[in-house]
Protein backbone atom coordinates (compact mmCIF):
# COMPACT_ATOMS: atom_id res chain seq x y z
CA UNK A 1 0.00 0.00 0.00
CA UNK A 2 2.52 2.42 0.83
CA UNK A 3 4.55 1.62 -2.62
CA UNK A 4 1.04 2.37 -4.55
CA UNK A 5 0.72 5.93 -2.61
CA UNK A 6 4.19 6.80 -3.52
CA UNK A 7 3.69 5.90 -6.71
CA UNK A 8 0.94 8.06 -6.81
CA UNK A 9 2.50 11.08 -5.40
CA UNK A 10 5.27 10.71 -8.02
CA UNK A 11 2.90 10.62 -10.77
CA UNK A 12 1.18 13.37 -9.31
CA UNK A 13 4.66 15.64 -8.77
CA UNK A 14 5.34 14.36 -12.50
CA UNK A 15 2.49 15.58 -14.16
CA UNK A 16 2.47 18.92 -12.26
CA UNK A 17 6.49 19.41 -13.27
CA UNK A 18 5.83 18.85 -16.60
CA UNK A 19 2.25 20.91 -17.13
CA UNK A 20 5.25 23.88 -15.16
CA UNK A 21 7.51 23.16 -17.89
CA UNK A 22 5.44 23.14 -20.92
CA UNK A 23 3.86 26.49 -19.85
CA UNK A 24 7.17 27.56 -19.26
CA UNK A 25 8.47 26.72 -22.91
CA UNK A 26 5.04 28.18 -24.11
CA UNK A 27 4.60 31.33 -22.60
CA UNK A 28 6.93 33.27 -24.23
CA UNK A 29 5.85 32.04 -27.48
CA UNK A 30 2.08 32.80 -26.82
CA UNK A 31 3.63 36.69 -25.65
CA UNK A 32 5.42 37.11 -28.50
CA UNK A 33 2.38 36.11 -31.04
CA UNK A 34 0.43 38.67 -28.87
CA UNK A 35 2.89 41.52 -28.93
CA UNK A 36 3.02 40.07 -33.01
CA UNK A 37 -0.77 41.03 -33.90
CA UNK A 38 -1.51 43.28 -31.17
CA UNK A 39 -3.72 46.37 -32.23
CA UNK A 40 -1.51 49.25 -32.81
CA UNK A 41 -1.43 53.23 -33.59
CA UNK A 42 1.62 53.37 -35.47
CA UNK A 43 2.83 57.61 -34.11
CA UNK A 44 4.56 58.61 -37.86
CA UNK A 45 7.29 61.55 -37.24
CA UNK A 46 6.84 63.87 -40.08
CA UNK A 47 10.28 66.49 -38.90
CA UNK A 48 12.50 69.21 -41.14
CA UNK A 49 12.56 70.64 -44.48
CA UNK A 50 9.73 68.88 -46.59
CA UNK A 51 11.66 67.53 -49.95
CA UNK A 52 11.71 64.49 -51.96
CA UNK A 53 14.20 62.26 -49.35
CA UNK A 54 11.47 62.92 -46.66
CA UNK A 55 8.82 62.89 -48.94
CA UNK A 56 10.15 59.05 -50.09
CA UNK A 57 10.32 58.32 -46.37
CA UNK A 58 6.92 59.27 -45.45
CA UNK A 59 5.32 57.34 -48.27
CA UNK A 60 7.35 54.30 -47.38
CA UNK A 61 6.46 54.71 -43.65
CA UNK A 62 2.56 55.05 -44.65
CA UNK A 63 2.55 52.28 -47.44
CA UNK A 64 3.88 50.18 -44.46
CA UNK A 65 1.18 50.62 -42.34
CA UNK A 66 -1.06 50.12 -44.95
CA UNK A 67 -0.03 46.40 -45.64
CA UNK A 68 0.53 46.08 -41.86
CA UNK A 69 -3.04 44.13 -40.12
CA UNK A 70 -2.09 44.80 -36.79
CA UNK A 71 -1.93 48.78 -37.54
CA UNK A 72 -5.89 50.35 -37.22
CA UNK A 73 -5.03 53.87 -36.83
CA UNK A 74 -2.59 56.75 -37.61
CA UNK A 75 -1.02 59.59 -35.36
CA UNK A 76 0.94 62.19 -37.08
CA UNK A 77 3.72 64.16 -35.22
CA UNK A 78 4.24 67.26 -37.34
CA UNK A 79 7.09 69.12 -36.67
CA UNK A 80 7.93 71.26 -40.03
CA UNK A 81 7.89 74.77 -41.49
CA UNK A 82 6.88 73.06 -44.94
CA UNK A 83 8.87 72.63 -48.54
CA UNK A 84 8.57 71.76 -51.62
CA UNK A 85 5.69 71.93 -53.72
CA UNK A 86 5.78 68.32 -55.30
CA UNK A 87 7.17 66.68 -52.41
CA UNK A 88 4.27 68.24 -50.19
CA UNK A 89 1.72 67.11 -52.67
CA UNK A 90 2.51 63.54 -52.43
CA UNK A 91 2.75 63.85 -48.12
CA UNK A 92 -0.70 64.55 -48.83
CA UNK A 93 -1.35 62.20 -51.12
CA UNK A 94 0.13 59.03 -48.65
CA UNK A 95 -2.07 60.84 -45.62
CA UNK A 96 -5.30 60.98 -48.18
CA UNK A 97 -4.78 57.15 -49.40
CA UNK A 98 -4.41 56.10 -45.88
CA UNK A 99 -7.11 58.24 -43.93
CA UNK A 100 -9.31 55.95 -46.46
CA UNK A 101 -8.47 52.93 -44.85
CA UNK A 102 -8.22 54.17 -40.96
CA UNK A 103 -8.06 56.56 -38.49
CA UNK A 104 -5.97 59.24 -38.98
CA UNK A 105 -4.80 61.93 -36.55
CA UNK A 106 -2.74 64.69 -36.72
CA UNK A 107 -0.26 66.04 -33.55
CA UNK A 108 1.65 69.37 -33.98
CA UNK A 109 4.76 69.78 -32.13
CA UNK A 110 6.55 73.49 -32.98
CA UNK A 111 5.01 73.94 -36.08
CA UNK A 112 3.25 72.72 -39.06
CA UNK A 113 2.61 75.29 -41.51
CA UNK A 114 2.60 75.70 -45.71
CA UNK A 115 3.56 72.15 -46.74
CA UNK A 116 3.12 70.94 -43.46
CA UNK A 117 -0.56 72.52 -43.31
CA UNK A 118 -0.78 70.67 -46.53
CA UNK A 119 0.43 67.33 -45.83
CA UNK A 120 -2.54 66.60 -43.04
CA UNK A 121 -5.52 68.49 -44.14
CA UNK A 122 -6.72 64.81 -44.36
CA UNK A 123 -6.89 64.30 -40.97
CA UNK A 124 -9.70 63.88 -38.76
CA UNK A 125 -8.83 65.95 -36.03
CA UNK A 126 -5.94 68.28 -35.97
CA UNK A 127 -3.80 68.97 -32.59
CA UNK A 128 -1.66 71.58 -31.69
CA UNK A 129 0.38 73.23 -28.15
CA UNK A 130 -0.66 76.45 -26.87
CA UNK A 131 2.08 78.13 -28.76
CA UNK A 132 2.51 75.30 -32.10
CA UNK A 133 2.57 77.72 -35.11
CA UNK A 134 0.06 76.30 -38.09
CA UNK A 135 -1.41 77.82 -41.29
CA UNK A 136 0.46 79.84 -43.79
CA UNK A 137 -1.51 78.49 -46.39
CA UNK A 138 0.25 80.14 -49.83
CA UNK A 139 3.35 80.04 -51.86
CA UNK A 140 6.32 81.96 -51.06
CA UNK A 141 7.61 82.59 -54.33
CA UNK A 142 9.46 85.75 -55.39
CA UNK A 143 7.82 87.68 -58.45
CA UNK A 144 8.60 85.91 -61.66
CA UNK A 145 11.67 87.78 -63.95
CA UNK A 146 11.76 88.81 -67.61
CA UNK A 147 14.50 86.28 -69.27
CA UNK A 148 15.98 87.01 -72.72
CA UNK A 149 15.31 85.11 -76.04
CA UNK A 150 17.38 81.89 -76.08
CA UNK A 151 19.61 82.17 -79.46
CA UNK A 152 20.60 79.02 -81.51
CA UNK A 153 18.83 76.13 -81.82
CA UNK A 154 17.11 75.98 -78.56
CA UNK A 155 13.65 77.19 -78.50
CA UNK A 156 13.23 80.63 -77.24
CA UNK A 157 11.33 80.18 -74.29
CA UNK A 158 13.56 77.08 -72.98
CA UNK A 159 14.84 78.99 -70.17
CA UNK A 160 11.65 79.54 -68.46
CA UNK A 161 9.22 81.79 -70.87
CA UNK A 162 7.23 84.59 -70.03
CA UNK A 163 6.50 86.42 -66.95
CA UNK A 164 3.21 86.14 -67.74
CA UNK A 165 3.48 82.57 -67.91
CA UNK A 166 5.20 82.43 -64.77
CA UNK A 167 2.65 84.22 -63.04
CA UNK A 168 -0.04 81.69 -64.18
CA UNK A 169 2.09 78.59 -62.87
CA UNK A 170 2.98 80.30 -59.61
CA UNK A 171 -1.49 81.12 -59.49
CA UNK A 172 -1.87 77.90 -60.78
CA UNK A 173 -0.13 76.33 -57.80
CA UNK A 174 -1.08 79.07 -55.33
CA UNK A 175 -5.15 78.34 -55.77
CA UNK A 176 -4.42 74.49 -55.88
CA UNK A 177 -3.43 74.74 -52.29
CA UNK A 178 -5.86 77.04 -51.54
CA UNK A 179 -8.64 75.03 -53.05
CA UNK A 180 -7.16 71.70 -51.33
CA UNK A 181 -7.58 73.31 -47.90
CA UNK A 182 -10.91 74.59 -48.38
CA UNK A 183 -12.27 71.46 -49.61
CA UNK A 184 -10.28 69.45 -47.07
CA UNK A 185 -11.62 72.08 -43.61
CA UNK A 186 -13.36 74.92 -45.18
CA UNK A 187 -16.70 73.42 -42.89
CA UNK A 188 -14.58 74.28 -39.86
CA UNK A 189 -12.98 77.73 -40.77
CA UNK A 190 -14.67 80.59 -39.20
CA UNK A 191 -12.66 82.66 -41.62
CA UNK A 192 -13.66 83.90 -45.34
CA UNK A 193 -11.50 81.55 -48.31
CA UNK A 194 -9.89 85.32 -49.04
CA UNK A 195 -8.52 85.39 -45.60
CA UNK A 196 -7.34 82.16 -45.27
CA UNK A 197 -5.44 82.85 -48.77
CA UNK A 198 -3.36 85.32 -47.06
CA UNK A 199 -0.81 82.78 -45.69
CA UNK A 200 -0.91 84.18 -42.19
CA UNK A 201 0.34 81.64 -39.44
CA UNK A 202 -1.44 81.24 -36.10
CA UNK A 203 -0.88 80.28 -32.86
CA UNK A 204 -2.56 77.18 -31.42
CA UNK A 205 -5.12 78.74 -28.98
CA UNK A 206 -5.83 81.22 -32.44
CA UNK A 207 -5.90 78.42 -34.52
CA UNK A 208 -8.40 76.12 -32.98
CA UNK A 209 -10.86 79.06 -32.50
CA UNK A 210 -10.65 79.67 -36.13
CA UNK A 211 -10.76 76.90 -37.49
CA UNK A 212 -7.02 75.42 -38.63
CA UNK A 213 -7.35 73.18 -35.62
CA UNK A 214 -9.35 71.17 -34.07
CA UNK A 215 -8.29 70.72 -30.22
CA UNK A 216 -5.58 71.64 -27.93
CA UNK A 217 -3.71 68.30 -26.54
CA UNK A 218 -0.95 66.74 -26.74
CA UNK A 219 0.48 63.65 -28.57
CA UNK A 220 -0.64 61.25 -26.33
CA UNK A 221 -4.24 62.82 -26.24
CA UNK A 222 -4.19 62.32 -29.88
CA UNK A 223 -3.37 58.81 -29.79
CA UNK A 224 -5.94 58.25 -27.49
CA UNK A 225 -8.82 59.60 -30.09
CA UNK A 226 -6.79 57.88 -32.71
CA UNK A 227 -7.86 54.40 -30.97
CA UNK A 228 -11.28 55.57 -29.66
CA UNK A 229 -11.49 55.90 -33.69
CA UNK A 230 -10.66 52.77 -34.23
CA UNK A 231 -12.59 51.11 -31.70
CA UNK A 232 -9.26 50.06 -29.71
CA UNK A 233 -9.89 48.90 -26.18
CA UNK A 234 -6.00 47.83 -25.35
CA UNK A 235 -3.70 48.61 -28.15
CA UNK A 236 0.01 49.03 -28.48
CA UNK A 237 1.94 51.96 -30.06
CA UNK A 238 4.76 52.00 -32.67
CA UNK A 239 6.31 55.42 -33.15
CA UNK A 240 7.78 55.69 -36.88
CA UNK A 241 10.84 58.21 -37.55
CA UNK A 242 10.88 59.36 -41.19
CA UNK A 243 13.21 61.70 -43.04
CA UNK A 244 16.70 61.84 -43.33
CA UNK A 245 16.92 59.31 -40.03
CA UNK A 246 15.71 56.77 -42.35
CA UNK A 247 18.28 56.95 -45.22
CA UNK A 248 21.64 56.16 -44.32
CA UNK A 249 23.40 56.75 -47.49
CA UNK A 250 22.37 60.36 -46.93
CA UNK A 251 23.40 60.24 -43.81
CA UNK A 252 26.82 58.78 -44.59
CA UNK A 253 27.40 61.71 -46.75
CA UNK A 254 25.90 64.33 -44.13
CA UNK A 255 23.85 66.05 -46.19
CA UNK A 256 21.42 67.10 -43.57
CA UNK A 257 19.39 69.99 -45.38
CA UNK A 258 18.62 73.10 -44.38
CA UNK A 259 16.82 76.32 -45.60
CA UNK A 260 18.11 80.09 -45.81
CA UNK A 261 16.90 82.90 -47.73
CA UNK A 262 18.12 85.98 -49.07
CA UNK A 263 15.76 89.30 -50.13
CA UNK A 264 14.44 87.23 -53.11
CA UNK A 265 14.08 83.39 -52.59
CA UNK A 266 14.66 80.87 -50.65
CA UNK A 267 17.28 78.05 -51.01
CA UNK A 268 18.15 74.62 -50.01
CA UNK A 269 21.82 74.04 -48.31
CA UNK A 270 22.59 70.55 -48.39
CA UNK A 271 25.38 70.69 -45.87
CA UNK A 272 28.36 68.12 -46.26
CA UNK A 273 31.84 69.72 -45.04
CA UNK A 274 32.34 72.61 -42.60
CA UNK A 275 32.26 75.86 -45.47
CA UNK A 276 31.14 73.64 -48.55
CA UNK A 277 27.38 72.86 -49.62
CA UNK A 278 25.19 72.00 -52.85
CA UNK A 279 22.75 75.21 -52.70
CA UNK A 280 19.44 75.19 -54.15
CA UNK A 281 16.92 77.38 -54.98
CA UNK A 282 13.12 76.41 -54.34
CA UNK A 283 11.35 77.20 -57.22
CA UNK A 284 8.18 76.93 -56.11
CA UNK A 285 8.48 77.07 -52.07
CA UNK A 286 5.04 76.26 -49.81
CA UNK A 287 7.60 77.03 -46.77
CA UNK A 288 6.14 79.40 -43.91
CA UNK A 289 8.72 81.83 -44.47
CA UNK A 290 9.68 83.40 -41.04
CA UNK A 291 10.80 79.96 -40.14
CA UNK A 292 13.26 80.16 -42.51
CA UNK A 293 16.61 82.17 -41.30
CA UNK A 294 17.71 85.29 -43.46
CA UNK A 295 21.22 84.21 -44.54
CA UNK A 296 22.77 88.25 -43.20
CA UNK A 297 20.94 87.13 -39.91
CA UNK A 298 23.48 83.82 -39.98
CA UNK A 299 26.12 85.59 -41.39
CA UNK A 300 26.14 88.68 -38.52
CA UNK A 301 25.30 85.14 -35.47
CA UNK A 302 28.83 83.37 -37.38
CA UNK A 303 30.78 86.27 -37.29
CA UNK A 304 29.92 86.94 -33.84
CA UNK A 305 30.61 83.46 -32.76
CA UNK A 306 33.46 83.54 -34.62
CA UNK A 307 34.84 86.94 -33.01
CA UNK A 308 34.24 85.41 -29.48
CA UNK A 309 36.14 82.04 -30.18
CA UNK A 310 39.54 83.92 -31.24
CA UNK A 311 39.70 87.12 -29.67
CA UNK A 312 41.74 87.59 -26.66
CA UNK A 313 40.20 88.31 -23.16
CA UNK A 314 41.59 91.94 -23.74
CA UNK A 315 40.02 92.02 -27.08
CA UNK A 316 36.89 91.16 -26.14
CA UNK A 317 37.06 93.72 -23.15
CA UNK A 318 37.46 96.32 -25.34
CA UNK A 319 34.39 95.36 -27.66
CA UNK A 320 32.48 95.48 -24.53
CA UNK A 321 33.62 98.83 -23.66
CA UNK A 322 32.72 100.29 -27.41
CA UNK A 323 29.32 98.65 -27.12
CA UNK A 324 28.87 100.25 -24.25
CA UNK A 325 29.98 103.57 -25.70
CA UNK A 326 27.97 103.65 -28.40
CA UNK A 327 31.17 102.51 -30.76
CA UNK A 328 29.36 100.46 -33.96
CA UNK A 329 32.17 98.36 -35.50
């Protein structure tokens, strides 16, 4: 009798180690197929200069969550003065295709104005900080100049044609935008289509009472309606960088862009070595354009920095002293 009750007792202590094993071996497997298809609201960084490297990255980023089940909604974190014309079209585009399919939300950090404005007028609700800047809804490009007949065997108007001509693109593009926005929000402006067509940028309290935003919040509150949208009890999130982050070939090569402007355009600096850079003009710039630093403003900061770095103590004594005195060197 006693032999049959151990017996049983180590049958018992078997079956118990082994059910303590097997859901050992299997719970990390049954975690990781959970964290696998888990609902998500993939947070998609839209940040800099908007140009065709970012432009690529966004699409890439969006087409992603697109093929991707587990995503149901979209949250993006806009953090950009705006760009290009064509590259800002397509951001809008990728938002558009995928605001078909799911949620999509829109977070301002800093700013997001001109091609950033652009790029998520598709979204259902737009947030923004106290002090976010948004709108500028308009092209800031310079007035269109006379150029002289091409001779030889190049047609005469290969160089750009008419001013009149030019004027029509740069109207052409201007009203595009223009329309785009209206159709996109002009149910929530409390401002005429001639005022919002006067590019002016707003702060966020400003903007959401008229109309360029929707709610004050942050990101997090914006993921939160971006689920509620989606009809997400628990849900996971997957922030996405895009940009220049993404592409390391450009980032082997440091060309980190940046924009300056002079008194009549604005241009692309792709910056490689200290002193040396491929500049660029934008032809066509939807770029809120006092975000954009005046290239005598970072020509005066350089020099100053420059002036501090090398001059002796004494030296820079006796700059204090003329400042003080009036003395303009």
């Amino acid at each position: 009798m006693v032999t049959s009750r151990l017996s049983d007792r180590q049958e018992t202590a078997v079956v118990v180690l082994v059910a303590a094993v097997v859901g050992l071996a299997l719970a990390p497997a049954v975690l990781g197929a959970t964290g696998d298809t888990a609902d998500t609201v993939a947070v998609v960084e839209v940040e800099g200069p908007i140009l065709s490297p970012l432009a690529d990255s966004v699409e890439q980023e969006l087409r992603d969550v697109r093929q991707n089940d587990s995503v149901k909604a979209v949250v993006l974190k806009m953090n950009t003065p705006g760009g290009a014309a064509p590259a800002s079209e397509r951001m809008y585009m990728a938002v558009q295709r995928t605001a078909q399919e799911m949620p999509v939300v829109a977070s301002v950090q800093q700013s997001s104005a001109s091609g950033g404005y652009y790029t998520m007028l598709p979204a259902e609700t737009i947030y923004v900080l106290p002090t976010s800047v948004t709108g500028s809804v308009g092209l800031a490009a310079g007035a269109p100049q006379p150029n002289e007949p091409v001779r030889g065997p190049s047609g005469p108007n290969k160089r750009g044609g008419s001013v009149v001509g030019q004027w029509a693109v740069q109207e052409t593009l201007a009203d595009t935008f223009i329309n785009t926005v209206m159709k996109q929000r002009g149910d929530e402006f409390n401002v005429s289509r001639s005022e919002v067509a006067k590019a002016k940028v707003y702060l966020g309290t400003r903007a959401v009472q008229n109309g360029f935003a929707d709610k004050i919040g942050s990101t997090d509150e914006a993921i939160r309606e971006a689920a509620d949208r989606a009809g997400l009890d628990g849900y996971q999130v997957d922030t996405r960088e895009t940009g220049f982050s993404n592409i390391p070939s450009l980032l082997r090569t440091g060309e980190q862009p940046f924009l300056l402007q002079n008194d009549d355009r604005i241009f692309v600096v792709y910056a490689n070595d200290p002193g040396y850079g491929q500049v660029q003009p934008m032809k066509f710039p939807l770029v809120h354009q006092g975000a954009v630093p005046h290239i005598d403003t970072v020509e005066d900061v350089t020099r100053s920095d420059l002036r501090s770095e090398t001059d002796s103590p004494d030296d820079r004594q006796r700059a204090g002293a003329d400042g003080a005195g009036g003395v303009n060197r």
